[in-house]
Structure formats: structure tokens, C-alpha cells
N, C-alpha and C. Protein backbone atom coordinates (compact mmCIF):
# COMPACT_ATOMS: atom_id res chain seq x y z
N UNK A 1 81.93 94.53 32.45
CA UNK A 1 81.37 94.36 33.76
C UNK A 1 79.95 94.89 33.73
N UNK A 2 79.04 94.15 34.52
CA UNK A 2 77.81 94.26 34.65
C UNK A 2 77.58 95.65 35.38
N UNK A 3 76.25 96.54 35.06
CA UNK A 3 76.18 97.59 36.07
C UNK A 3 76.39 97.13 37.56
N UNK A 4 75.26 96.16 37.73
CA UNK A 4 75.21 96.33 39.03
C UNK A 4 77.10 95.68 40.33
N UNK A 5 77.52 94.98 39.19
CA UNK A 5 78.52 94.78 40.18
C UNK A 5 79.29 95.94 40.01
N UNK A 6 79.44 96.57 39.41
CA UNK A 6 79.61 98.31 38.66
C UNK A 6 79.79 98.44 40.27
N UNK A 7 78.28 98.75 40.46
CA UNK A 7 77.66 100.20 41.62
C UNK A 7 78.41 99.30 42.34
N UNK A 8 78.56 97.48 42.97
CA UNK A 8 78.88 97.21 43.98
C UNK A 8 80.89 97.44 44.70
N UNK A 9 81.21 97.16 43.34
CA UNK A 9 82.31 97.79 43.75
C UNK A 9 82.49 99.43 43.99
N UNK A 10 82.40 99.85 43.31
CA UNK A 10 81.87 101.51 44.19
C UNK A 10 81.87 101.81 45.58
N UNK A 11 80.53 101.10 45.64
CA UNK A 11 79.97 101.18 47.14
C UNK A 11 80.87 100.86 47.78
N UNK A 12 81.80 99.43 47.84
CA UNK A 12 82.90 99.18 48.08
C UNK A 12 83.98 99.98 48.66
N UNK A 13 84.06 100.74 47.48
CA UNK A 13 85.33 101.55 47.38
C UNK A 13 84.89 102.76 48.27
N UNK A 14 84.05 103.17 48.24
CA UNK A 14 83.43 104.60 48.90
C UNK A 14 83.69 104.30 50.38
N UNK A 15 83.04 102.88 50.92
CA UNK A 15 82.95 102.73 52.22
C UNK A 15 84.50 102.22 52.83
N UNK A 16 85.70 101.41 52.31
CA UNK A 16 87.01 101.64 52.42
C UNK A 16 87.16 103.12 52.79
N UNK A 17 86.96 103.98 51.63
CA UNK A 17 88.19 105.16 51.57
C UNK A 17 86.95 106.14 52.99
N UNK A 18 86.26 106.02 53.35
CA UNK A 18 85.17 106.42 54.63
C UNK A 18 85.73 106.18 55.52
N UNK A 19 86.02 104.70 55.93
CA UNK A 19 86.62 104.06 56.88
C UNK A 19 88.05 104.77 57.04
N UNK A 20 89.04 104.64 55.73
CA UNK A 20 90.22 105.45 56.11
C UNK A 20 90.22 106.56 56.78
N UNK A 21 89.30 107.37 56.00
CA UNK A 21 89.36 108.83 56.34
C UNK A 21 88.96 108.65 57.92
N UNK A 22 88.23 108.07 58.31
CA UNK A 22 87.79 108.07 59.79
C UNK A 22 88.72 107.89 60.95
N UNK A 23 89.41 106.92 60.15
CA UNK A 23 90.72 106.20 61.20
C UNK A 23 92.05 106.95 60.84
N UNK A 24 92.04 108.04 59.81
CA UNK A 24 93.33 108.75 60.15
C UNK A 24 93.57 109.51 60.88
N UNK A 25 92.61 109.97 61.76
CA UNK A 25 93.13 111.00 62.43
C UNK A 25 93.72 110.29 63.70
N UNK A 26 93.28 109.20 64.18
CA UNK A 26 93.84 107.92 65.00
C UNK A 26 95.30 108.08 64.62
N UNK A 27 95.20 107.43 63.88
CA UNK A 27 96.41 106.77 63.21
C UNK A 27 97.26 107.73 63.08
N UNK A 28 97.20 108.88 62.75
CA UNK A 28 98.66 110.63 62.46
C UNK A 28 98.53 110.75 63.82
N UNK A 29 97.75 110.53 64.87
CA UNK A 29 97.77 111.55 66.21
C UNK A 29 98.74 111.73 66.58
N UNK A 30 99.49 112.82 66.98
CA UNK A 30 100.71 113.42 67.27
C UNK A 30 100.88 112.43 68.58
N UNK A 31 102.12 112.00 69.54
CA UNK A 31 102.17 111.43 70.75
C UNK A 31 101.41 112.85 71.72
N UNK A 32 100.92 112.42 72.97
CA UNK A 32 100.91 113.76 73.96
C UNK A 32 102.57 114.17 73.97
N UNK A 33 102.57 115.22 74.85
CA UNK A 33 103.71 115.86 75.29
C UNK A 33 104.42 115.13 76.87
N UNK A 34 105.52 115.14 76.59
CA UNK A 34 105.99 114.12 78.03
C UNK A 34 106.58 114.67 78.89
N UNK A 35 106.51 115.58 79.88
CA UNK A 35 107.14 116.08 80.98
C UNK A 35 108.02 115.53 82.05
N UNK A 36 109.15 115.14 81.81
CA UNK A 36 109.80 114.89 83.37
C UNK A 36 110.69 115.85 84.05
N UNK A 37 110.43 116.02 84.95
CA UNK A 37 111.56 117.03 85.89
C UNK A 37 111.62 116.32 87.29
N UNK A 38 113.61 115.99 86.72
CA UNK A 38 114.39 115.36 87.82
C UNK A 38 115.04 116.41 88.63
N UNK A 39 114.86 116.14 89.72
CA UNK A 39 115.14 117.00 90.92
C UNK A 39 116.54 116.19 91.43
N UNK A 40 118.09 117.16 91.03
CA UNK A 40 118.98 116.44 91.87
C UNK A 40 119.68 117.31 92.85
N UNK A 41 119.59 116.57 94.12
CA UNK A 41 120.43 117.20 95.17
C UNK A 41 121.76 116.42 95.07
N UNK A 42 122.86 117.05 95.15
CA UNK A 42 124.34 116.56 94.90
C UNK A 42 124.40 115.93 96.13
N UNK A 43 125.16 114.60 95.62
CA UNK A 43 125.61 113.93 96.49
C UNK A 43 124.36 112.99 97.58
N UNK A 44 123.21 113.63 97.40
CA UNK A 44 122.28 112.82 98.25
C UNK A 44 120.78 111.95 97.46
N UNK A 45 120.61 112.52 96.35
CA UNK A 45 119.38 111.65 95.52
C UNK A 45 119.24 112.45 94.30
N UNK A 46 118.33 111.56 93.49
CA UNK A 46 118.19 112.54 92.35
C UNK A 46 116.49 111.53 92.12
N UNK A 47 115.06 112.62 92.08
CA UNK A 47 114.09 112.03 92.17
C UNK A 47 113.71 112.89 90.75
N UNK A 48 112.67 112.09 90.25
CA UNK A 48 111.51 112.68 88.95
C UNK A 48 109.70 112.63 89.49
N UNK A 49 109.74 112.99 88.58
CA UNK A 49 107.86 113.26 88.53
C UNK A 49 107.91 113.45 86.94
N UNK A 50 106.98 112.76 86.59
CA UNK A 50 106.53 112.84 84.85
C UNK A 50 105.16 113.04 84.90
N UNK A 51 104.73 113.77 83.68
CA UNK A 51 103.28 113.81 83.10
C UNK A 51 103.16 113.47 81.95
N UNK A 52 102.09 113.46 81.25
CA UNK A 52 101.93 112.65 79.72
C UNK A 52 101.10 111.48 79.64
N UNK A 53 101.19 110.46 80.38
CA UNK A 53 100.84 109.58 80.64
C UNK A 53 101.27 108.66 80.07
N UNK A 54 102.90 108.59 79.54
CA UNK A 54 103.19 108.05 78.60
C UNK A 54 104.28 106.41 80.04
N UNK A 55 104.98 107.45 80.35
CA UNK A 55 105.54 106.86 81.49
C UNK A 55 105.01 106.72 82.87
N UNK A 56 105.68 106.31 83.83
CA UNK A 56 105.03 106.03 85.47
C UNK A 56 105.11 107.52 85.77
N UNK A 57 104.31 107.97 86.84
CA UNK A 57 104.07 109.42 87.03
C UNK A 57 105.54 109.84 88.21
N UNK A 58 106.27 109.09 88.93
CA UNK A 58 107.20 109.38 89.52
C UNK A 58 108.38 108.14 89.72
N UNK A 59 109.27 108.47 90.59
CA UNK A 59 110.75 107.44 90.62
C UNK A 59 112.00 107.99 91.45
N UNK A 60 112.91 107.22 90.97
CA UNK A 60 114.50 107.68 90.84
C UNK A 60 114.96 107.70 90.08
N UNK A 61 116.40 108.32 90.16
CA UNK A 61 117.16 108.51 88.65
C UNK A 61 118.39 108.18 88.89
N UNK A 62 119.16 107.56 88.23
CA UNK A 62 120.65 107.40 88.56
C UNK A 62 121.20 108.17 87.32
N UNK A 63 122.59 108.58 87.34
CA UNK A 63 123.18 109.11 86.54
C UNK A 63 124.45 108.49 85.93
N UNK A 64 124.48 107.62 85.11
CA UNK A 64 125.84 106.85 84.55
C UNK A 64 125.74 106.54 83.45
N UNK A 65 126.90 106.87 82.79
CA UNK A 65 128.03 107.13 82.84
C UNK A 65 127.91 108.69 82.37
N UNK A 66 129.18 109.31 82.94
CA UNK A 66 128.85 110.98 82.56
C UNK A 66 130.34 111.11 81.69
N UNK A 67 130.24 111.71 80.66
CA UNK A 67 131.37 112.65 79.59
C UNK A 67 131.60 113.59 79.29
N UNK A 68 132.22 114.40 80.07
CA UNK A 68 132.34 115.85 80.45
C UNK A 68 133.14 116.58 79.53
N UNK A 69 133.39 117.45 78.26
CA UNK A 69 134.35 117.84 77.46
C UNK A 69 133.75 119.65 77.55
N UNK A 70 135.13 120.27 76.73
CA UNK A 70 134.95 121.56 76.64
C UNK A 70 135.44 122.47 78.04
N UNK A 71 134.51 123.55 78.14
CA UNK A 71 134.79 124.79 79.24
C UNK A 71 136.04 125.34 78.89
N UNK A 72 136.87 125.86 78.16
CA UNK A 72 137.82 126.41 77.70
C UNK A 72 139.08 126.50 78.17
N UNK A 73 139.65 127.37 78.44
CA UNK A 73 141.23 127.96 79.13
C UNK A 73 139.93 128.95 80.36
N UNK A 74 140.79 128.03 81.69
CA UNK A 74 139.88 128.83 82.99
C UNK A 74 138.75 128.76 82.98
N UNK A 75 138.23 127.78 82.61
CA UNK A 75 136.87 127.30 83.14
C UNK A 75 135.81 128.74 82.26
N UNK A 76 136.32 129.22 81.36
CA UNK A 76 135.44 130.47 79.98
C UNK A 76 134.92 129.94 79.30
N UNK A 77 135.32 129.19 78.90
CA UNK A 77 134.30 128.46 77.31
C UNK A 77 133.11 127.31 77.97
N UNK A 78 132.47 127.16 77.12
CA UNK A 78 131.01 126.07 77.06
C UNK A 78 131.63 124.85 76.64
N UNK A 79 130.93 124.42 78.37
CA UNK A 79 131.33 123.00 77.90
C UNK A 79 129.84 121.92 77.50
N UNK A 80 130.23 120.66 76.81
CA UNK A 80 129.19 119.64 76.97
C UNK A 80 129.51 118.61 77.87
N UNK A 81 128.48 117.93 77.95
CA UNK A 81 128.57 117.15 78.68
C UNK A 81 127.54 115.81 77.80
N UNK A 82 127.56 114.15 78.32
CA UNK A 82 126.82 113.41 77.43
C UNK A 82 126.70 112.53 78.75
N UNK A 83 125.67 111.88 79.08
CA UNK A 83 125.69 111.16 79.54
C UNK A 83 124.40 110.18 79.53
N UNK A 84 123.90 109.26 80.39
CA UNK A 84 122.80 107.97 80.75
C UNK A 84 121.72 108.53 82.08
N UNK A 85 120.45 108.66 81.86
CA UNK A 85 119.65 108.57 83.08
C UNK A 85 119.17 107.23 83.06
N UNK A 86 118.92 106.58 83.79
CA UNK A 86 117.96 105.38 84.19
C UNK A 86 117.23 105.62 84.82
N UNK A 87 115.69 105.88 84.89
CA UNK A 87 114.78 106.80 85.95
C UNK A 87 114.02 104.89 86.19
N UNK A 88 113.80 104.35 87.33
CA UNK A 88 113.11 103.40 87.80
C UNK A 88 111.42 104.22 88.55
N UNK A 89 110.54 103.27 88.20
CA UNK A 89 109.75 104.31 88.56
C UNK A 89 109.12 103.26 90.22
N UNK A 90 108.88 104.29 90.45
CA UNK A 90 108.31 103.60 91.91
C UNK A 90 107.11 102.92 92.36
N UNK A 91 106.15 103.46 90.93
CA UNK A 91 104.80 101.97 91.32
C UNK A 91 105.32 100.49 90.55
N UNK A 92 106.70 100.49 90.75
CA UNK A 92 107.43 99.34 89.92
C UNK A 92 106.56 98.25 88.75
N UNK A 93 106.64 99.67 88.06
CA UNK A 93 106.25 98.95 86.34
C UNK A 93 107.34 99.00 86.05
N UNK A 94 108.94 99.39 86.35
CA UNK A 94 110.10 99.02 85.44
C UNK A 94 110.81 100.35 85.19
N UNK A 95 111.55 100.28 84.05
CA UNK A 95 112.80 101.20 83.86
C UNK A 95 112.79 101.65 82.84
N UNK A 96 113.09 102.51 82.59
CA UNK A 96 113.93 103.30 81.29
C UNK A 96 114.85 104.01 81.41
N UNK A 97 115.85 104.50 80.19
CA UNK A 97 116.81 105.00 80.33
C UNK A 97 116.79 106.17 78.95
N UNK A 98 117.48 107.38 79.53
CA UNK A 98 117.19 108.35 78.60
C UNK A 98 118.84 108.99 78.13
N UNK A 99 119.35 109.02 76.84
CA UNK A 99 120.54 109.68 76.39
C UNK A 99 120.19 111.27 76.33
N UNK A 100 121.21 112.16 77.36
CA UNK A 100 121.34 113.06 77.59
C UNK A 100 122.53 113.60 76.53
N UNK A 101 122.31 114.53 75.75
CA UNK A 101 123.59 115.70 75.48
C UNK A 101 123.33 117.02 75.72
N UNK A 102 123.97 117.67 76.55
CA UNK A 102 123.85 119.10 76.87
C UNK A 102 125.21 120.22 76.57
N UNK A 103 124.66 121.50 77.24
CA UNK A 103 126.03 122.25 77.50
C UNK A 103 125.97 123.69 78.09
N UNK A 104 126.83 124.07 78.43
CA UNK A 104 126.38 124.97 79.58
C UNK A 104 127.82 125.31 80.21
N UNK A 105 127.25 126.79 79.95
CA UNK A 105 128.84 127.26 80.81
C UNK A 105 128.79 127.40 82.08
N UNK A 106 130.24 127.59 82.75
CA UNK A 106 130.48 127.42 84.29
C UNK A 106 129.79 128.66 85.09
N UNK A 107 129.36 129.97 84.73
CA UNK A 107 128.49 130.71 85.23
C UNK A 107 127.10 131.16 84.70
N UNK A 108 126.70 129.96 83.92
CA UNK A 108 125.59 130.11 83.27
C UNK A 108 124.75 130.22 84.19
N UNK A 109 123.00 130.41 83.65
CA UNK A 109 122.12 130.37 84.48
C UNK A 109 121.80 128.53 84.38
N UNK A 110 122.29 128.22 83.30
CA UNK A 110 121.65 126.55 83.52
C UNK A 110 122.64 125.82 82.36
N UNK A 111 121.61 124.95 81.93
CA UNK A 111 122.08 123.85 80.69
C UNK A 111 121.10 124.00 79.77
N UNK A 112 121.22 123.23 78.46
CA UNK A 112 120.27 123.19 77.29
C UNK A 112 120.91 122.17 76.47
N UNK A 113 119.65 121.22 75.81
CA UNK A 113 120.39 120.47 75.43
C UNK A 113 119.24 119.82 74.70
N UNK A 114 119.23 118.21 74.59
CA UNK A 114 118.84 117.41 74.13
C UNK A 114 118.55 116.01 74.58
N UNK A 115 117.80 114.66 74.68
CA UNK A 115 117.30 113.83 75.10
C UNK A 115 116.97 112.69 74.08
N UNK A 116 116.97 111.77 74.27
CA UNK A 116 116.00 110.69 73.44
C UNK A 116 116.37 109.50 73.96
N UNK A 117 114.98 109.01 74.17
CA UNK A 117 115.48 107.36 74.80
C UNK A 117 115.97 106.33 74.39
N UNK A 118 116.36 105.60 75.68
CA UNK A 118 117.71 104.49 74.55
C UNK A 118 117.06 103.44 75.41
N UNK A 119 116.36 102.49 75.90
CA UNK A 119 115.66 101.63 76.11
C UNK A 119 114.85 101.68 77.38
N UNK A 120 114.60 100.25 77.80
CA UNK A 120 114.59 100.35 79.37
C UNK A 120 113.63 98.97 79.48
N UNK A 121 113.44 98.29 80.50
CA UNK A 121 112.16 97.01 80.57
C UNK A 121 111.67 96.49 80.22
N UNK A 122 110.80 95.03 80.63
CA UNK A 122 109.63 94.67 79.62
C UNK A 122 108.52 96.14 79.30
N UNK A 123 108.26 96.81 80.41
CA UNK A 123 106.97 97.63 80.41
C UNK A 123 107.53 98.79 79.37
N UNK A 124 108.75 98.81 79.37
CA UNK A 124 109.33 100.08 78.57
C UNK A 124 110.55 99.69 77.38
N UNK A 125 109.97 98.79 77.27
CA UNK A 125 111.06 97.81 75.87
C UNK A 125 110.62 98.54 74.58
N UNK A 126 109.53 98.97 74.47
CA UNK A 126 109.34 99.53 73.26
C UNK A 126 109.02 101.37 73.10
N UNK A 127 109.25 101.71 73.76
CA UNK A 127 109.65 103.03 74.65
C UNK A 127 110.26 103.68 73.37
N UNK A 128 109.89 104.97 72.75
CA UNK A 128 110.92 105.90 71.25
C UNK A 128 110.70 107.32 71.87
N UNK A 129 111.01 108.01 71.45
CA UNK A 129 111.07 109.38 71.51
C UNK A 129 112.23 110.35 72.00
N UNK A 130 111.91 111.57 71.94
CA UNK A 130 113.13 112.47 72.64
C UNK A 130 112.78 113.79 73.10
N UNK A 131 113.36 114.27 73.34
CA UNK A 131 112.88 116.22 73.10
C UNK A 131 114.04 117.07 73.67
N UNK A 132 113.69 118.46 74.31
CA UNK A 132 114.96 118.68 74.90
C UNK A 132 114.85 118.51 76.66
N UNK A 133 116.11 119.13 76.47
CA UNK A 133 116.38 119.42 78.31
C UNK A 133 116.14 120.44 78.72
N UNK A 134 116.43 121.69 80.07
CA UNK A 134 116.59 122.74 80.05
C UNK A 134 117.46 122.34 81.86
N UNK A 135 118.27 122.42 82.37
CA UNK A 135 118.71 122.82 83.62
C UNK A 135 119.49 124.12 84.56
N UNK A 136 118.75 124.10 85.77
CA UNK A 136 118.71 125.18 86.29
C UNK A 136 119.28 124.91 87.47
N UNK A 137 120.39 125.34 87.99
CA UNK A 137 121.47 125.15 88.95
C UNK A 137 120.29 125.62 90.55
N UNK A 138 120.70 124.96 91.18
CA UNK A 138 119.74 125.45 92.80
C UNK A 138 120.97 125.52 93.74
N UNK A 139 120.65 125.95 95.20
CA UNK A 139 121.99 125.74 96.02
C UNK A 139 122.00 124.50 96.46
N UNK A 140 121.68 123.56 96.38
CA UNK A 140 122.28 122.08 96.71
C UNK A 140 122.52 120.84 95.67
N UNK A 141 121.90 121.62 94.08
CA UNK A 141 121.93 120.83 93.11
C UNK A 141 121.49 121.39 91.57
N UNK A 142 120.50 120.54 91.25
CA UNK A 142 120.45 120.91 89.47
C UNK A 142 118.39 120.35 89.93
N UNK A 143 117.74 121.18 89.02
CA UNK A 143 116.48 121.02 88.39
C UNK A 143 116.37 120.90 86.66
N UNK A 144 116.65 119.88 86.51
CA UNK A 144 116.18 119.13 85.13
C UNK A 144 114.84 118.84 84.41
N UNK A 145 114.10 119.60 83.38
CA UNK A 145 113.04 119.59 82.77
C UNK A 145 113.36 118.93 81.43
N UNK A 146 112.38 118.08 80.95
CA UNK A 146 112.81 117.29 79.91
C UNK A 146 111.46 117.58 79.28
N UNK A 147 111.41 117.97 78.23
CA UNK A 147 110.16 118.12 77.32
C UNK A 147 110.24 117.76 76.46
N UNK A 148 109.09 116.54 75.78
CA UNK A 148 109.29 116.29 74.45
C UNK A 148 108.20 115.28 74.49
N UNK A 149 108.34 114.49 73.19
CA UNK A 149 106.85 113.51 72.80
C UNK A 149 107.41 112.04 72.85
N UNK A 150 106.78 111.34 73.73
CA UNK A 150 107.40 109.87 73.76
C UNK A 150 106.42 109.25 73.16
N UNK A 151 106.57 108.08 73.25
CA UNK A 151 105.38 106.89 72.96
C UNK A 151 105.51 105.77 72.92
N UNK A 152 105.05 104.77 73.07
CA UNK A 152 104.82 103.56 73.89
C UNK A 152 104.85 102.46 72.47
């Protein structure tokens, strides 16, 4: 090979592996962090608010289907529980739905657990991620915090 097509592949190669280096930090960027906390009052609603910007910033939530196992002899032991959120969001871009597993005893201060989404809409058809839970019993219901990294 001739010098000069030598240097031109080079140059070539230099300005590729430039370009990579430029666009990886794009490309690894961690997702943001995704905040939702569903607010449920028993028996009368169960609402969210999210941050991240990954999802709609607020909604509803339904809760189905629920699988309740464990709590021991007399309601002593830790139980889990598994169940489906479907949070619809209210500037109606659509739905998603999030797989819940938790557990939490009957005089705990709350729940702890786990999350990751299992589909939802056109706007949220391609919707991945998970993180955990944390819930905190109130007198008319449950406060649900969901933290973790989604992405679109």
C-alpha cells in the first residue's frame, strides 16, 4: 500500500474511533430515575404522580389481580403478596402496567419489595424497566413509592 492511502486510512480510522468515543457516553447513559407514588385509599381510589420523565406525570391505578400467600399461624409470620398495577395516565397518552412482588408483616411499619414492568399501550408498548417498592400503611389506606430506572 501506497503511503498516502497509508495516512488516508488512518485518518479514517482516527476520525471513526473520535466519533465513537463522542457518542458513548449517549449511548451507556444510565436511564433517569423513575418515581411513582400511588396513593391508595381503601375501598375509594387509588391515584399516582410520577417523575423522571419517563412516564405521564400523573393518573389512576387499578389493582388486579392480587396473590396473597404466607403470614404464618395467627397472622405472625411475613407474608407476600404478587400482584398487577395498571396506572392509566390522565393527559391520556395511554397505559401501563407494572408486576408487583412484595411482603410485609401484619404489624409491620409497611411493605418492601420489588417491581418491573410488564407492558401497557401504543405510547407505552415499548416501556422496560423495574426497581423496588417501599409501602407505608396510613389510616384509610397504603402510600406506595416505586423507585427505579425505566425507559422508553
Amino acid at each position: 500500500m501506497h503511503a498516502p492511502v497509508r495516512a488516508h486510512h488512518r485518518l479514517g480510522l482516527i476520525a471513526g474511533l473520535v466519533a465513537a468515543l463522542a457518542l458513548a457516553p449517549v449511548a451507556l447513559a444510565a436511564p433517569a430515575e423513575t418515581t411513582i407514588v400511588i396513593d391508595i385509599e381503601f375501598g375509594v381510589s387509588e391515584t399516582f404522580t410520577a417523575t423522571g420523565g419517563v412516564v405521564c406525570d400523573s393518573g389512576t391505578a387499578v389493582t388486579d389481580p392480587v396473590f396473597f400467600a404466607g403470614f404464618g399461624r395467627k397472622d405472625r409470620g411475613v407474608g407476600t403478596f404478587h400482584l398487577v398495577k395498571t396506572l392509566t395516565c390522565a393527559d391520556g397518552s395511554g397505559w401501563f402496567q407494572l408486576l408487583v412482588n412484595a411482603a410485609g408483616a401484619p404489624n409491620s411499619e409497611g411493605t418492601i419489595g420489588g417491581f418491573s414492568v410488564a407492558g401497557g399501550s401504543e405510547a407505552y408498548a415499548s416501556l422496560r424497566g423495574g426497581g423496588q417498592i417501599r409501602g407505608t400503611g396510613t389510616e384509610t389506606g397504603i402510600i406506595d413509592v416505586y423507585t427505579g430506572y425505566l425507559r422508553d
